[in-house]
C-alpha atoms as a PDB file:
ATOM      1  CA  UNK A   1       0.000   0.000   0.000  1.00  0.00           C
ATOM      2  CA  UNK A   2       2.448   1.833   0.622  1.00  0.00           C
ATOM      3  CA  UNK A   3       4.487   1.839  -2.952  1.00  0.00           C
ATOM      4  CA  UNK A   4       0.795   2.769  -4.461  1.00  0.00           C
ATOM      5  CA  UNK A   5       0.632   5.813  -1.663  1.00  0.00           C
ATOM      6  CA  UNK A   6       4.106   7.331  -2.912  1.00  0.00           C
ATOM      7  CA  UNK A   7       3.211   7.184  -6.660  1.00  0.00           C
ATOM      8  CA  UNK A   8      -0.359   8.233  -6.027  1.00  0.00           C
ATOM      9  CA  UNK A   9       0.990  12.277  -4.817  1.00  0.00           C
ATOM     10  CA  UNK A  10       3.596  11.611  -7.565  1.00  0.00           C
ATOM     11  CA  UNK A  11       1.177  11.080 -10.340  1.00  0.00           C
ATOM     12  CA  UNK A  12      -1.028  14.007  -8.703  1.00  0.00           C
ATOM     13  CA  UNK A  13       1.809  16.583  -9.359  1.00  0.00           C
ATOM     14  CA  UNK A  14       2.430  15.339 -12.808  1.00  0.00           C
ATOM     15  CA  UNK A  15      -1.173  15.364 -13.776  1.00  0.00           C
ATOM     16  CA  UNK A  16      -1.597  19.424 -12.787  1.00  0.00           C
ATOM     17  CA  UNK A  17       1.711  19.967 -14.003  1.00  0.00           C
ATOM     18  CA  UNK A  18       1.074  18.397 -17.667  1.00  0.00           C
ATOM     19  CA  UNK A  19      -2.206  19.808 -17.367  1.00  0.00           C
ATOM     20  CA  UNK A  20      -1.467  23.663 -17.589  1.00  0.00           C
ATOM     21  CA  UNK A  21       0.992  22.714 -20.304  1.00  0.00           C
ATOM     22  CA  UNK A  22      -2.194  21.868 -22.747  1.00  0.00           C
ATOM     23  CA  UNK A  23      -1.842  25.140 -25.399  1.00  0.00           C
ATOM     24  CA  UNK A  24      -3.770  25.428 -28.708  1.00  0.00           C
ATOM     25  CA  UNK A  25      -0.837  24.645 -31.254  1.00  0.00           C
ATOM     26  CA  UNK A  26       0.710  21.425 -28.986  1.00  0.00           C
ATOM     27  CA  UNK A  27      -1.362  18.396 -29.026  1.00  0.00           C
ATOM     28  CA  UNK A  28       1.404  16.195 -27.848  1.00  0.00           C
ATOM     29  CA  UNK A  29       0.292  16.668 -24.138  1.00  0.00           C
ATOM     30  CA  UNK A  30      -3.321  16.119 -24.480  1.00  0.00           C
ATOM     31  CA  UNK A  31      -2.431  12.175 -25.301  1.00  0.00           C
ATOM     32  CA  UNK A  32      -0.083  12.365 -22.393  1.00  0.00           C
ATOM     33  CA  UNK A  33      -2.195  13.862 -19.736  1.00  0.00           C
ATOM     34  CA  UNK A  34      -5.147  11.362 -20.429  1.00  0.00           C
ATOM     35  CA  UNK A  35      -2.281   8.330 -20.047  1.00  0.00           C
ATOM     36  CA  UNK A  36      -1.729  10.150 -16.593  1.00  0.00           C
ATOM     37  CA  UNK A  37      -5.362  10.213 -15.748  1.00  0.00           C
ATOM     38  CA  UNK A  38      -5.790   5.936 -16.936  1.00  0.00           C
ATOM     39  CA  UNK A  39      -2.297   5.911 -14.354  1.00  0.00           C
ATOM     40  CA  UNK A  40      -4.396   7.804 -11.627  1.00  0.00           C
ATOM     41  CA  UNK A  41      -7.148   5.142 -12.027  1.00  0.00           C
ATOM     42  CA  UNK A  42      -4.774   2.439 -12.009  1.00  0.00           C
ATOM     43  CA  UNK A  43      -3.174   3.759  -8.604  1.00  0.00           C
ATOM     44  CA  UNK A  44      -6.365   4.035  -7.074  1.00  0.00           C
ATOM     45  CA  UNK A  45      -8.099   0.921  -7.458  1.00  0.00           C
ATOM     46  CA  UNK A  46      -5.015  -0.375  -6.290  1.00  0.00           C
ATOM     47  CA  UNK A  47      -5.394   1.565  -3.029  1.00  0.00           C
ATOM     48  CA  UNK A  48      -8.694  -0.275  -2.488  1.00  0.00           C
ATOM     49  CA  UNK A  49      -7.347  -3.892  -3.459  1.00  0.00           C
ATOM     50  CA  UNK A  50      -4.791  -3.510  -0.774  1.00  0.00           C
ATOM     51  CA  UNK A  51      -7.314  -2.169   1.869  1.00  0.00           C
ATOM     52  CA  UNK A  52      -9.118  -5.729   0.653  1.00  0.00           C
ATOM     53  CA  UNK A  53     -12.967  -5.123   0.924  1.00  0.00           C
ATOM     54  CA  UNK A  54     -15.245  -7.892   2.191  1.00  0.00           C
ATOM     55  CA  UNK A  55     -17.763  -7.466  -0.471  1.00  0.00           C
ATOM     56  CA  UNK A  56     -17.207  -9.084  -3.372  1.00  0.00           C
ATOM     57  CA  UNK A  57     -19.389  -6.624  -5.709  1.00  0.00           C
ATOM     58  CA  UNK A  58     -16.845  -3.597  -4.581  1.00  0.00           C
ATOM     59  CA  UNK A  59     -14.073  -5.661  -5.313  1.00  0.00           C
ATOM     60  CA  UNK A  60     -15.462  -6.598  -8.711  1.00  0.00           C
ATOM     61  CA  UNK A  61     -16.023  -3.404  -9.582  1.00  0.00           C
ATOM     62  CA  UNK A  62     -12.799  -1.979  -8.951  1.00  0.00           C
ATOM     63  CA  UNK A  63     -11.471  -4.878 -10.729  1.00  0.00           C
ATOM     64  CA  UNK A  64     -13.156  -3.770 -13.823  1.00  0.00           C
ATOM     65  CA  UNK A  65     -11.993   0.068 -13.021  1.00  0.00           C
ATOM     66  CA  UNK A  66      -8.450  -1.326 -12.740  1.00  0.00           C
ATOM     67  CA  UNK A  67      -8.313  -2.808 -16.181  1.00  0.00           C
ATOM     68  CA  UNK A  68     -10.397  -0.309 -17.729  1.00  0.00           C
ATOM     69  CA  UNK A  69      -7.532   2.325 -16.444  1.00  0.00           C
ATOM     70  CA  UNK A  70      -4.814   0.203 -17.430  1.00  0.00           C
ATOM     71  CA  UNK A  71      -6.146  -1.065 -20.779  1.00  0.00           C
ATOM     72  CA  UNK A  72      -6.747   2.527 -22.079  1.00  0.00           C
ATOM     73  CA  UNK A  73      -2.659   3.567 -20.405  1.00  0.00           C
ATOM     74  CA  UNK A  74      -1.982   1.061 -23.229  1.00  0.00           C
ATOM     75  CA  UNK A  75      -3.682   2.797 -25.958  1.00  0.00           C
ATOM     76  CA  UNK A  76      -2.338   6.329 -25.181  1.00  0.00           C
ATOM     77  CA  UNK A  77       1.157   4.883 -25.063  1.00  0.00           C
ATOM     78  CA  UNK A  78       0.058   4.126 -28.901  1.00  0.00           C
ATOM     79  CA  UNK A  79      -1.007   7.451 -29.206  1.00  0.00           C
ATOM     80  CA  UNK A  80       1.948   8.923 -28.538  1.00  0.00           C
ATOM     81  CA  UNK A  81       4.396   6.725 -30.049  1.00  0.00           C
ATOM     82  CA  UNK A  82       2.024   7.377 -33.107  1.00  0.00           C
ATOM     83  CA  UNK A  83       1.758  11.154 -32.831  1.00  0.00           C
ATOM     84  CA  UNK A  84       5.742  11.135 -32.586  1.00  0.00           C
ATOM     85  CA  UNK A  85       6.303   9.337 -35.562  1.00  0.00           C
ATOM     86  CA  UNK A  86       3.541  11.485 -37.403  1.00  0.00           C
ATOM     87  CA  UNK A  87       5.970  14.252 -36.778  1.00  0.00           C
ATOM     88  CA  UNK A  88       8.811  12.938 -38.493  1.00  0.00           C
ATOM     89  CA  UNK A  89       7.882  10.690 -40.720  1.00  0.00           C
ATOM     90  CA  UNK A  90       4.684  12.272 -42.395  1.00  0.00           C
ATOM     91  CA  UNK A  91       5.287  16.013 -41.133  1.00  0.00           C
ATOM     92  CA  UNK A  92       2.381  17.594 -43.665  1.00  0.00           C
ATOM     93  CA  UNK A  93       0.170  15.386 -43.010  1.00  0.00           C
ATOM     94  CA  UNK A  94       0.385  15.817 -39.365  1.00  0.00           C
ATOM     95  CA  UNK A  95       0.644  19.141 -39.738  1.00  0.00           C
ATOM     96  CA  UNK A  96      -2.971  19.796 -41.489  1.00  0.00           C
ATOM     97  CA  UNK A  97      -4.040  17.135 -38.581  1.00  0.00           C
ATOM     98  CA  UNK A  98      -3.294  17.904 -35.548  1.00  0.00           C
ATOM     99  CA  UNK A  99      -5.868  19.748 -34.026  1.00  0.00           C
ATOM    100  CA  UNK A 100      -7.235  19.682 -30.434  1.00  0.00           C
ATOM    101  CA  UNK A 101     -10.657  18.159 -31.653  1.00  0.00           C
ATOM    102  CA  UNK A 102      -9.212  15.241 -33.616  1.00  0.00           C
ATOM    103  CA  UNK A 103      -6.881  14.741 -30.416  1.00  0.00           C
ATOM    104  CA  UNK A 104     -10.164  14.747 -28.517  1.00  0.00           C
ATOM    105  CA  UNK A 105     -12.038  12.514 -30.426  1.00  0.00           C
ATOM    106  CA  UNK A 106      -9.375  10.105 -30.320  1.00  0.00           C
ATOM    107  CA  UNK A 107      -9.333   9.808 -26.537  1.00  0.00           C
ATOM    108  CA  UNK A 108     -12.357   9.879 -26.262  1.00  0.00           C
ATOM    109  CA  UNK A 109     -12.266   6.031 -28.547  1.00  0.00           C
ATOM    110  CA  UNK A 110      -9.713   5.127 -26.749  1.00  0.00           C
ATOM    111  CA  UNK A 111     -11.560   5.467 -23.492  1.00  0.00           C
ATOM    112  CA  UNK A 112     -14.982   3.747 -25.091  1.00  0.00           C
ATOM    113  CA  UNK A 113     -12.886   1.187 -26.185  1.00  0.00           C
ATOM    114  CA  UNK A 114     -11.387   0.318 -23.327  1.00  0.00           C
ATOM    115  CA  UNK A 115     -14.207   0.178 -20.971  1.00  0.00           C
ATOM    116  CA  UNK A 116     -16.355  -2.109 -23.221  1.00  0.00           C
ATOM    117  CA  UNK A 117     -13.409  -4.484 -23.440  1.00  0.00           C
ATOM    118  CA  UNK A 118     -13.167  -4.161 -19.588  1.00  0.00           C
ATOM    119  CA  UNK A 119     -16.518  -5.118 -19.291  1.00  0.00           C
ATOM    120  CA  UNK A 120     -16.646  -7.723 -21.527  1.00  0.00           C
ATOM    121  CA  UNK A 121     -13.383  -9.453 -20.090  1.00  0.00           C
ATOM    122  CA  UNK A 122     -15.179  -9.193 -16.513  1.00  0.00           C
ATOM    123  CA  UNK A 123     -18.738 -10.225 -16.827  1.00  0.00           C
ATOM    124  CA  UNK A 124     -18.804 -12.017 -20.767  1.00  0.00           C
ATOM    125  CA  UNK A 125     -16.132 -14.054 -21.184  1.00  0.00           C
ATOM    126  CA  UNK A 126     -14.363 -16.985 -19.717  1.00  0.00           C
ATOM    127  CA  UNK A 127     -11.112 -16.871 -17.654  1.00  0.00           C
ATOM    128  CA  UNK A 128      -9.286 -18.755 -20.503  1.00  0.00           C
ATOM    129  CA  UNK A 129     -10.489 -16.946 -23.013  1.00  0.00           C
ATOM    130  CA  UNK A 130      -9.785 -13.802 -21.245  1.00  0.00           C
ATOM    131  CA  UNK A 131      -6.164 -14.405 -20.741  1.00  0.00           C
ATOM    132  CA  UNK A 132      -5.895 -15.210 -24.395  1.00  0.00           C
ATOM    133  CA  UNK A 133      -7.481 -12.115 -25.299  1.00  0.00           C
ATOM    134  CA  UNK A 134      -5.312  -9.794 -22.958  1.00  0.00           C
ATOM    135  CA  UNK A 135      -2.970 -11.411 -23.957  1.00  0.00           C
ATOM    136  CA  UNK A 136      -2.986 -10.731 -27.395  1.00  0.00           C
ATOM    137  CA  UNK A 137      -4.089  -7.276 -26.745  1.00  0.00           C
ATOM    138  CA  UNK A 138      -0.779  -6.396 -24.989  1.00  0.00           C
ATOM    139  CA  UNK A 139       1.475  -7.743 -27.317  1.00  0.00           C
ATOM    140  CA  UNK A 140       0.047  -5.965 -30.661  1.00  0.00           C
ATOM    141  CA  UNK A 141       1.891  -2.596 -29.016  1.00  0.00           C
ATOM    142  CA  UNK A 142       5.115  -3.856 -29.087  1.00  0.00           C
ATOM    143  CA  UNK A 143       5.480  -4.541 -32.953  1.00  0.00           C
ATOM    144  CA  UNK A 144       4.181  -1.384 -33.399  1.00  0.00           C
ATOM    145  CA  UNK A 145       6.278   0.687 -30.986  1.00  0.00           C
ATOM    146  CA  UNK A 146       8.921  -1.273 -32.967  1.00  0.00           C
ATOM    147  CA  UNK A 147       7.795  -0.128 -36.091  1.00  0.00           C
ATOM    148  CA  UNK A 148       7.587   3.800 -35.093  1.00  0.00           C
ATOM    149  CA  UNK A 149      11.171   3.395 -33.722  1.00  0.00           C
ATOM    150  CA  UNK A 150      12.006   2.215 -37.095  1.00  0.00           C
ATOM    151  CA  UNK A 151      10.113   4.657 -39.417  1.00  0.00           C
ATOM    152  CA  UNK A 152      11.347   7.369 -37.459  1.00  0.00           C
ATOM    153  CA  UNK A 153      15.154   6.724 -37.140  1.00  0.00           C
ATOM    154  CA  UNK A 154      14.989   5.565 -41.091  1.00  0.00           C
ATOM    155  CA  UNK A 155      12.720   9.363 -41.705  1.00  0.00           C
ATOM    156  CA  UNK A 156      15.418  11.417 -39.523  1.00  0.00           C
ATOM    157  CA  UNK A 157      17.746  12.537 -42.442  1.00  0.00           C
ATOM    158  CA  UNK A 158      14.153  13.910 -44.488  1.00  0.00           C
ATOM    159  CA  UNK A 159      12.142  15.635 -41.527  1.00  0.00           C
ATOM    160  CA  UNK A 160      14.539  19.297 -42.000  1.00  0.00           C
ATOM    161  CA  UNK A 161      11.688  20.862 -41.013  1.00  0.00           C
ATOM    162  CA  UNK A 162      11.959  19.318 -37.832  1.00  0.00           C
ATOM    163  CA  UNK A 163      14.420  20.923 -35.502  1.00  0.00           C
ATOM    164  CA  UNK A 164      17.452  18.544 -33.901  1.00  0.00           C
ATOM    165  CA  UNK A 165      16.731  19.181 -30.274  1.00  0.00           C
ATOM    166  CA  UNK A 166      12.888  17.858 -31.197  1.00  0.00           C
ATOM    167  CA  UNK A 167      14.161  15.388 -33.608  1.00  0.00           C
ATOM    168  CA  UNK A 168      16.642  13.955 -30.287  1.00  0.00           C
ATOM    169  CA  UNK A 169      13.100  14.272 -28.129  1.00  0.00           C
ATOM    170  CA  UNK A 170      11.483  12.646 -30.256  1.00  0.00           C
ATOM    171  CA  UNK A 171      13.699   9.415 -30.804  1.00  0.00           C
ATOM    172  CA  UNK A 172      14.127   9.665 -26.544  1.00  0.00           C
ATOM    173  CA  UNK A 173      10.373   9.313 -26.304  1.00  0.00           C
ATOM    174  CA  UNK A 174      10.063   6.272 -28.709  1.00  0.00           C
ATOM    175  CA  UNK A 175      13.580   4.203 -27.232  1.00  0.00           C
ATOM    176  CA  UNK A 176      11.472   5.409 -23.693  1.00  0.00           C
ATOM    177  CA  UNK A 177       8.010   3.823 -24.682  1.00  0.00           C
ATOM    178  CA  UNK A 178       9.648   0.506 -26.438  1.00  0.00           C
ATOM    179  CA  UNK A 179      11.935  -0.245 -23.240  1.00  0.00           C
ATOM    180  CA  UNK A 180       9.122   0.706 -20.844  1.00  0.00           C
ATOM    181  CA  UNK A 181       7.082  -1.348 -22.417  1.00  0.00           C
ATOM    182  CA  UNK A 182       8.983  -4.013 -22.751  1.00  0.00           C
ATOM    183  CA  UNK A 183      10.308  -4.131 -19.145  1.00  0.00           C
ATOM    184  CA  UNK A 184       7.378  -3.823 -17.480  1.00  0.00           C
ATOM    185  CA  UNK A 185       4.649  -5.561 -19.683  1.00  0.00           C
ATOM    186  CA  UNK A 186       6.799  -8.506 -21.548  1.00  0.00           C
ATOM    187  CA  UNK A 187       6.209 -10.540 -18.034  1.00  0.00           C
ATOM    188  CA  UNK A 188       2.526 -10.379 -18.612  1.00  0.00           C
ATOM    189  CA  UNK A 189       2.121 -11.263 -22.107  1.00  0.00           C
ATOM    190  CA  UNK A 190       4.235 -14.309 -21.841  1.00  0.00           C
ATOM    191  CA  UNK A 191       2.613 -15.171 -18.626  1.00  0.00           C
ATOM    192  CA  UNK A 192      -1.042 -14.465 -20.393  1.00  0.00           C
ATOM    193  CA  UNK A 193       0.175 -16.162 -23.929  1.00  0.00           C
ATOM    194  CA  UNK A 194       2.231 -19.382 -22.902  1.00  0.00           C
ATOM    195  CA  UNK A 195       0.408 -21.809 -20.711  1.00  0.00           C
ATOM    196  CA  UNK A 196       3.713 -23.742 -19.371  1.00  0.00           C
ATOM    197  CA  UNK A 197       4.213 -20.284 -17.577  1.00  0.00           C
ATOM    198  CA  UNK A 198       1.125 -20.395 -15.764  1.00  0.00           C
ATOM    199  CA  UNK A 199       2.836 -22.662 -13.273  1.00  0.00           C
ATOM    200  CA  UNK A 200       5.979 -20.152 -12.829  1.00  0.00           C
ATOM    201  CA  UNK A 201       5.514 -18.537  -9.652  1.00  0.00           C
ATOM    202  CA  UNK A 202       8.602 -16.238  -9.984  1.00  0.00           C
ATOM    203  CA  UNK A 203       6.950 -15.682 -13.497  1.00  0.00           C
ATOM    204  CA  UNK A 204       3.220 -14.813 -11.953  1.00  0.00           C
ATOM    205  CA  UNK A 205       4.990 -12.741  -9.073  1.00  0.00           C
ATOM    206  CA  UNK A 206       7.079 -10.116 -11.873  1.00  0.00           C
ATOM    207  CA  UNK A 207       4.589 -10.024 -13.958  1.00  0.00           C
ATOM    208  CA  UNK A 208       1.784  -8.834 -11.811  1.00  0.00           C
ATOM    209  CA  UNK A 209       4.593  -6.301  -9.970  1.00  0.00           C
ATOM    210  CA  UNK A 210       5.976  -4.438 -13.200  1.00  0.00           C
ATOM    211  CA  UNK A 211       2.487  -4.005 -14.286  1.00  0.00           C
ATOM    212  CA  UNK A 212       1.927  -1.975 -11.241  1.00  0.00           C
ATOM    213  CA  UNK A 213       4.732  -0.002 -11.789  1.00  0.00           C
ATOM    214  CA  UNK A 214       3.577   0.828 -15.011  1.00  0.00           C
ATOM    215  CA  UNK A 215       1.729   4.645 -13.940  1.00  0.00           C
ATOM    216  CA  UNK A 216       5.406   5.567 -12.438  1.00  0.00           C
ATOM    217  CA  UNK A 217       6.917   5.024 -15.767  1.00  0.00           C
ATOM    218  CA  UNK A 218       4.858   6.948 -17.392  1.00  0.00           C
ATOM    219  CA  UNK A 219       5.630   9.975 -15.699  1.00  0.00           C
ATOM    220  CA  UNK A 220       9.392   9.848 -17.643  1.00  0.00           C
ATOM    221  CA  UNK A 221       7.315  10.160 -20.743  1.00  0.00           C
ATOM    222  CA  UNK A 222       6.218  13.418 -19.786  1.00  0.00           C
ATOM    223  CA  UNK A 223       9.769  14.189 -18.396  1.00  0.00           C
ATOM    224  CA  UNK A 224      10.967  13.773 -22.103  1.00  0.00           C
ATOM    225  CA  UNK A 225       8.699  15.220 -23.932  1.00  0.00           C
ATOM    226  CA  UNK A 226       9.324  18.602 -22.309  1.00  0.00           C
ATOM    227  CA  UNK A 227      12.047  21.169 -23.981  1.00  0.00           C
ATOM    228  CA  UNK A 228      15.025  21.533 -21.053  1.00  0.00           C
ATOM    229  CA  UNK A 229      17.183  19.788 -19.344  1.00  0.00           C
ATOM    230  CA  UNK A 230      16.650  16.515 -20.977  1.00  0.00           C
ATOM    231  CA  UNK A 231      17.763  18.526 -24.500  1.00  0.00           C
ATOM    232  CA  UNK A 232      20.737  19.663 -22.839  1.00  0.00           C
ATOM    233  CA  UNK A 233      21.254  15.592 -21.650  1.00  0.00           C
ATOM    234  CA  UNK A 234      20.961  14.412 -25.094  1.00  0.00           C
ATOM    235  CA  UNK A 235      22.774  17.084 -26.649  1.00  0.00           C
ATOM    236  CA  UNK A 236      25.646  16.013 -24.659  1.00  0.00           C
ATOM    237  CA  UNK A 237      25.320  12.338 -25.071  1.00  0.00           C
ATOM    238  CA  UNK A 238      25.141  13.424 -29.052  1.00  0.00           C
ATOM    239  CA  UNK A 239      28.489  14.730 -29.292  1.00  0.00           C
ATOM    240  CA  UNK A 240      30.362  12.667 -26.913  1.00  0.00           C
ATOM    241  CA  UNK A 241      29.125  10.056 -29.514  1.00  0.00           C
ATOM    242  CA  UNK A 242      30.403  12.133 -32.284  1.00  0.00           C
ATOM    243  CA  UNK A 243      34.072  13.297 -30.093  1.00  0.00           C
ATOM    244  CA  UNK A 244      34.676   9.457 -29.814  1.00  0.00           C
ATOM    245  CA  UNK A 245      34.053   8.545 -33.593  1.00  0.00           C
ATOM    246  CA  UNK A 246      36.158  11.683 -34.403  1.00  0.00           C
ATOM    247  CA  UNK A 247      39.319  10.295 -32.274  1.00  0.00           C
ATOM    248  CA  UNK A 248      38.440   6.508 -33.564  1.00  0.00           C
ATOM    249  CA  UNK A 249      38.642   7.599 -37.500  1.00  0.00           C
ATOM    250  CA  UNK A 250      42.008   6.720 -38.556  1.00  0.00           C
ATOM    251  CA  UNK A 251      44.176  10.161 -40.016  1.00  0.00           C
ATOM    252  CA  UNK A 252      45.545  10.059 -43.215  1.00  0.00           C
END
């Protein structure tokens, strides 16, 4: 209770911070600050399923909270792996697109989505069809937050209208999303996916404990996609890269 007490004022801060950062010509945070709000869910419900009510409909019903909140943190880590790749790889189009009402009406899916499929994994479908399902659900992110990392490394050299402190940000937030999401969610899908690891208790306990840590993670997403320090970070890392290929290239 305690680890979901500390995140909770965490997540709190973050949210209001984000929140006021929300302008007319940046988009980028409105996908962020509804993954903080699925994160505030998450922590929450989790408050009550250590406090361990006796009846069972409260319990069920913060179940179904829980995985509505962390189902929809899924798709907004889409969203903004998606939005960032939009940026470099197909700058016009994103451009002409991004607008806060197409932002809105896409969280506003996500969030529909995500609480039908939380109610139908709760109340319409059987347990092994429900792992199955999950599943399946969590691993279709990570091909894709593959495939942005890809597209937007391999569109890097085209996007010069794109400036190199947001193309650095940019790449940051994608490597961010695919390790987060790997580290922390991996555990489950094999556990939910491979029925020999079912029966691994080390398996069952890592699984079910990075998925918890999942709303503290996000909160580096919203680190890095801010303009400051984390520039300067990169910036540095950039041409310590490029001092140490300089002294490695053989002289003439």
């Amino acid at each position: 209770m305690s680890s979901a007490q500390n995140m909770f004022p965490t997540a709190v801060f973050t949210l209001t911070t984000v929140f006021l950062q929300v302008r007319n010509d940046h988009t980028a945070p409105i996908f962020i600050i509804n993954l903080l709000i699925s994160d505030l869910i998450q922590l929450c419900c989790m408050i009550v399923e250590v406090v361990q009510p006796e009846d069972s409909i409260i319990t069920t019903i913060f179940d179904t909270i829980y995985l509505w909140g962390l189902t929809a943190s899924v798709g907004f880590m889409v969203c903004v792996a998606l939005e960032r790749y939009l940026v470099i790889a197909w700058p016009l189009w994103y451009h002409f697109r991004r607008t806060i009402k197409n932002s809105v009406v896409v969280c506003v899916v996500v969030w529909t989505l995500s609480l039908v499929y939380a109610f139908c994994v709760n109340f319409d479908i059987s347990f092994t069809w429900a792992d199955i399902i999950f599943g399946v659900f969590l691993f279709i992110p990570l091909p894709l937050f593959i495939f942005f990392l890809g597209g937007t490394v391999k569109a890097l050299s085209a996007a010069i209208s794109v400036p190199a402190d947001e193309k650095r940000r940019i790449v940051a937030i994608l490597i961010l999303v695919l390790l987060i999401y790997t580290l922390l969610f991996l555990p489950s899908i094999i556990w939910f996916l491979v029925e020999e690891a079912k029966y691994n208790d080390a398996l069952d306990d890592v699984s079910f404990m990075f998925v918890k840590f999942s709303p503290l993670a996000d909160v580096f997403l919203y680190v890095f996609s801010r303009k400051g320090a984390v520039d300067k970070l990169l910036a540095s890392l950039c041409r310590c890269r490029m001092d140490s290929d300089d002294r490695n290239r053989p002289t003439a």
